[in-house]
N, C-alpha and C. Protein backbone atom coordinates (compact mmCIF):
# COMPACT_ATOMS: atom_id res chain seq x y z
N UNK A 1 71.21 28.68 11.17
CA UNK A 1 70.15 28.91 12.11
C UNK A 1 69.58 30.31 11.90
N UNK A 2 68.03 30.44 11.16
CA UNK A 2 68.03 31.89 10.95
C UNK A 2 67.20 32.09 12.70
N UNK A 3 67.65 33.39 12.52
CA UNK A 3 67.19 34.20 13.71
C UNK A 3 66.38 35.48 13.42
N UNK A 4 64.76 35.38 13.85
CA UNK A 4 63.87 36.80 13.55
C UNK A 4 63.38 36.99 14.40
N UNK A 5 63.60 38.63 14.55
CA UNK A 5 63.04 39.28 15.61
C UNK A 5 62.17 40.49 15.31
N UNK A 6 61.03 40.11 15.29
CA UNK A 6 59.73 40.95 14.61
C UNK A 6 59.43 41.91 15.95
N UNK A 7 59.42 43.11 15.89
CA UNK A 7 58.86 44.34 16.47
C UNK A 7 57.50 44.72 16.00
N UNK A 8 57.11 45.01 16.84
CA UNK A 8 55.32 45.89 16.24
C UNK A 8 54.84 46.45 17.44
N UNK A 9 53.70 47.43 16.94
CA UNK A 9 53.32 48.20 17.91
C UNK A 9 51.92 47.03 18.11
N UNK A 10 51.36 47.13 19.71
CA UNK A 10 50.49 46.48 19.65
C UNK A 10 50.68 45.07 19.99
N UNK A 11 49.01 44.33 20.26
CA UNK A 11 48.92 42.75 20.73
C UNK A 11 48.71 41.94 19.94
N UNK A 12 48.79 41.00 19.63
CA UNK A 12 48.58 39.80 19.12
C UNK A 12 47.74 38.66 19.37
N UNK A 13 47.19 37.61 18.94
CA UNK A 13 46.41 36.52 20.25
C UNK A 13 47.29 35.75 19.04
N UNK A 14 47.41 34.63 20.10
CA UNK A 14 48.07 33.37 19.97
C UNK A 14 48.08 32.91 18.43
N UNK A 15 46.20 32.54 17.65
CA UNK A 15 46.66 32.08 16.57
C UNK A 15 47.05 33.14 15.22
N UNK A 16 47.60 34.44 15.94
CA UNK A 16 47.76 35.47 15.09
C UNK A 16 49.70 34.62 15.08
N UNK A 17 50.05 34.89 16.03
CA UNK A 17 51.55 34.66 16.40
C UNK A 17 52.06 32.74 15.76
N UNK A 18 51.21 31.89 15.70
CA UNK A 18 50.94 31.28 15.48
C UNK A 18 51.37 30.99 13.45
N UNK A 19 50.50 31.88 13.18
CA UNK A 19 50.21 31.67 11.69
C UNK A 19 51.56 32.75 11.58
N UNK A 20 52.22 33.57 11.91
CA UNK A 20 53.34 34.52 10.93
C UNK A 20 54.36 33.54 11.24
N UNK A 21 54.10 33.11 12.55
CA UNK A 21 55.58 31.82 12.70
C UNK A 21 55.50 30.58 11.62
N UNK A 22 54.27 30.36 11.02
CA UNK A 22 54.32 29.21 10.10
C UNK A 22 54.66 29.69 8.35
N UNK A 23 54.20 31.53 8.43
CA UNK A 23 54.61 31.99 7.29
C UNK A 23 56.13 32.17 7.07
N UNK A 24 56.53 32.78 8.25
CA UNK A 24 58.26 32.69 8.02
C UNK A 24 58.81 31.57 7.77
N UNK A 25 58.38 30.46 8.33
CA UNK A 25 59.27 29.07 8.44
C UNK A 25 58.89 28.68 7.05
N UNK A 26 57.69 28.90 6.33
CA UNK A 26 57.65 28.62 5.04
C UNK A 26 58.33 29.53 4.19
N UNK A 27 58.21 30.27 4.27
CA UNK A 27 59.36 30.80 3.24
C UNK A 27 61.05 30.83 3.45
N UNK A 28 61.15 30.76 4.58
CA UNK A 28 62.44 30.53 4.51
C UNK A 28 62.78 29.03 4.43
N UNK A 29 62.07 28.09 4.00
CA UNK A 29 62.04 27.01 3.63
C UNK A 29 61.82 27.36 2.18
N UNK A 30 61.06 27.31 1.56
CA UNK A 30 60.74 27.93 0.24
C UNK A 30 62.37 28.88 -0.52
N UNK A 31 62.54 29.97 -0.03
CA UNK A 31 63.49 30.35 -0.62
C UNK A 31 64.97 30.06 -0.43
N UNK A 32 64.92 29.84 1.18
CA UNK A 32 66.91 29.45 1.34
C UNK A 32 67.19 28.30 1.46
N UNK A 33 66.11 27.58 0.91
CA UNK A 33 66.44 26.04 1.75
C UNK A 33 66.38 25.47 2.94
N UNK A 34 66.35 26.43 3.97
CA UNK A 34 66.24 26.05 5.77
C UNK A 34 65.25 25.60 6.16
N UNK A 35 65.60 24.20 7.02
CA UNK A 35 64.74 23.87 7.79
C UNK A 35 63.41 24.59 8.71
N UNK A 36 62.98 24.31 8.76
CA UNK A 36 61.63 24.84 9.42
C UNK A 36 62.18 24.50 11.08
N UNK A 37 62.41 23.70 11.52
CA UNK A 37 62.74 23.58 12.95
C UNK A 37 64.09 24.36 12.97
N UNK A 38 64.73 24.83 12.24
CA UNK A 38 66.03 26.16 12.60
C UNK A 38 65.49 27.49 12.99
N UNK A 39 64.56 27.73 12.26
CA UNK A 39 64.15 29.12 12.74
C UNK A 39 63.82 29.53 14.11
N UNK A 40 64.52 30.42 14.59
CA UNK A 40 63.88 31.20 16.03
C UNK A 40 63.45 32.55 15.51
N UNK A 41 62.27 32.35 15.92
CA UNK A 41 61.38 33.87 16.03
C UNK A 41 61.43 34.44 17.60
N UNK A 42 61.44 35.58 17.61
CA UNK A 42 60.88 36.10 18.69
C UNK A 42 60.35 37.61 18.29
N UNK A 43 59.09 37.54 18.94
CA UNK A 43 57.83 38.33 18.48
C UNK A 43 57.99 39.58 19.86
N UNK A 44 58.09 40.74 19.67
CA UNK A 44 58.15 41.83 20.36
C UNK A 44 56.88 42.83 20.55
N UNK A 45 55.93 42.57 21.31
CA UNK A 45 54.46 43.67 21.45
C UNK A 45 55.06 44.71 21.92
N UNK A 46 55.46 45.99 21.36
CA UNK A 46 55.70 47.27 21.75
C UNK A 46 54.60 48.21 22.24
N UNK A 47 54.12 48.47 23.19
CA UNK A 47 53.34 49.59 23.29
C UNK A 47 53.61 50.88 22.68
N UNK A 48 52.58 51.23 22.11
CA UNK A 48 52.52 52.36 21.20
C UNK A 48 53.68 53.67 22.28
N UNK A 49 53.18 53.57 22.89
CA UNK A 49 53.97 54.76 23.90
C UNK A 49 55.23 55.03 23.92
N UNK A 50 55.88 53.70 23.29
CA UNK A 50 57.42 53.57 23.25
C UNK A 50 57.82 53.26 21.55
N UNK A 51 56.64 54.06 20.60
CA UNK A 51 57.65 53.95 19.56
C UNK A 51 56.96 54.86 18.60
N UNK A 52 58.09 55.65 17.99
CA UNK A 52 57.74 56.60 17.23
C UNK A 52 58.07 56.50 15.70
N UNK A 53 57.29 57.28 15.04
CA UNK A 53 58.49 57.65 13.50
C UNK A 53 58.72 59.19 13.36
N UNK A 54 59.74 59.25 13.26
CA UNK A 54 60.05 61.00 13.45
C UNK A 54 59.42 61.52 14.78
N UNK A 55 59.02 62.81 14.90
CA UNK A 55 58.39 63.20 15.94
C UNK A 55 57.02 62.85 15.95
N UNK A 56 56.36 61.66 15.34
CA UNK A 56 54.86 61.11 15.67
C UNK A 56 54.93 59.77 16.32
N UNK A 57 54.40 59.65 17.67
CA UNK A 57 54.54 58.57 18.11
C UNK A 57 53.07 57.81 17.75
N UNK A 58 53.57 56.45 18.10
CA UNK A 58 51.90 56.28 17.66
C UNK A 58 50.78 55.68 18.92
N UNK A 59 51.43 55.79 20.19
CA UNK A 59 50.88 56.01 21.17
C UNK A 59 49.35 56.65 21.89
């Protein structure tokens, strides 16, 4: 059962979230062999405010 948990700064609309969930399930169909109905995604909208790299946030 793969399990992905995508972080990003920022929103998404539906057929954005939509199409990366059909790119993962294809490739991890494509390369490991796994079913497409095993995969759980869960998609994380971070507001910029809460994430940095080094001391630059991108907030």
């Amino acid at each position: 059962m793969p399990y992905i948990n995508l972080k990003l700064v920022g929103k998404l609309n539906k057929e954005q979230k939509k199409k990366i969930a059909e790119e993962f399930s294809d490739t991890l169909l494509r390369v490991a062999g796994k079913p497409k109905e095993s995969l759980y995604l869960v998609i994380d909208e971070v507001n910029g405010e809460n994430w940095a790299k080094g001391d630059k946030f991108f907030g």
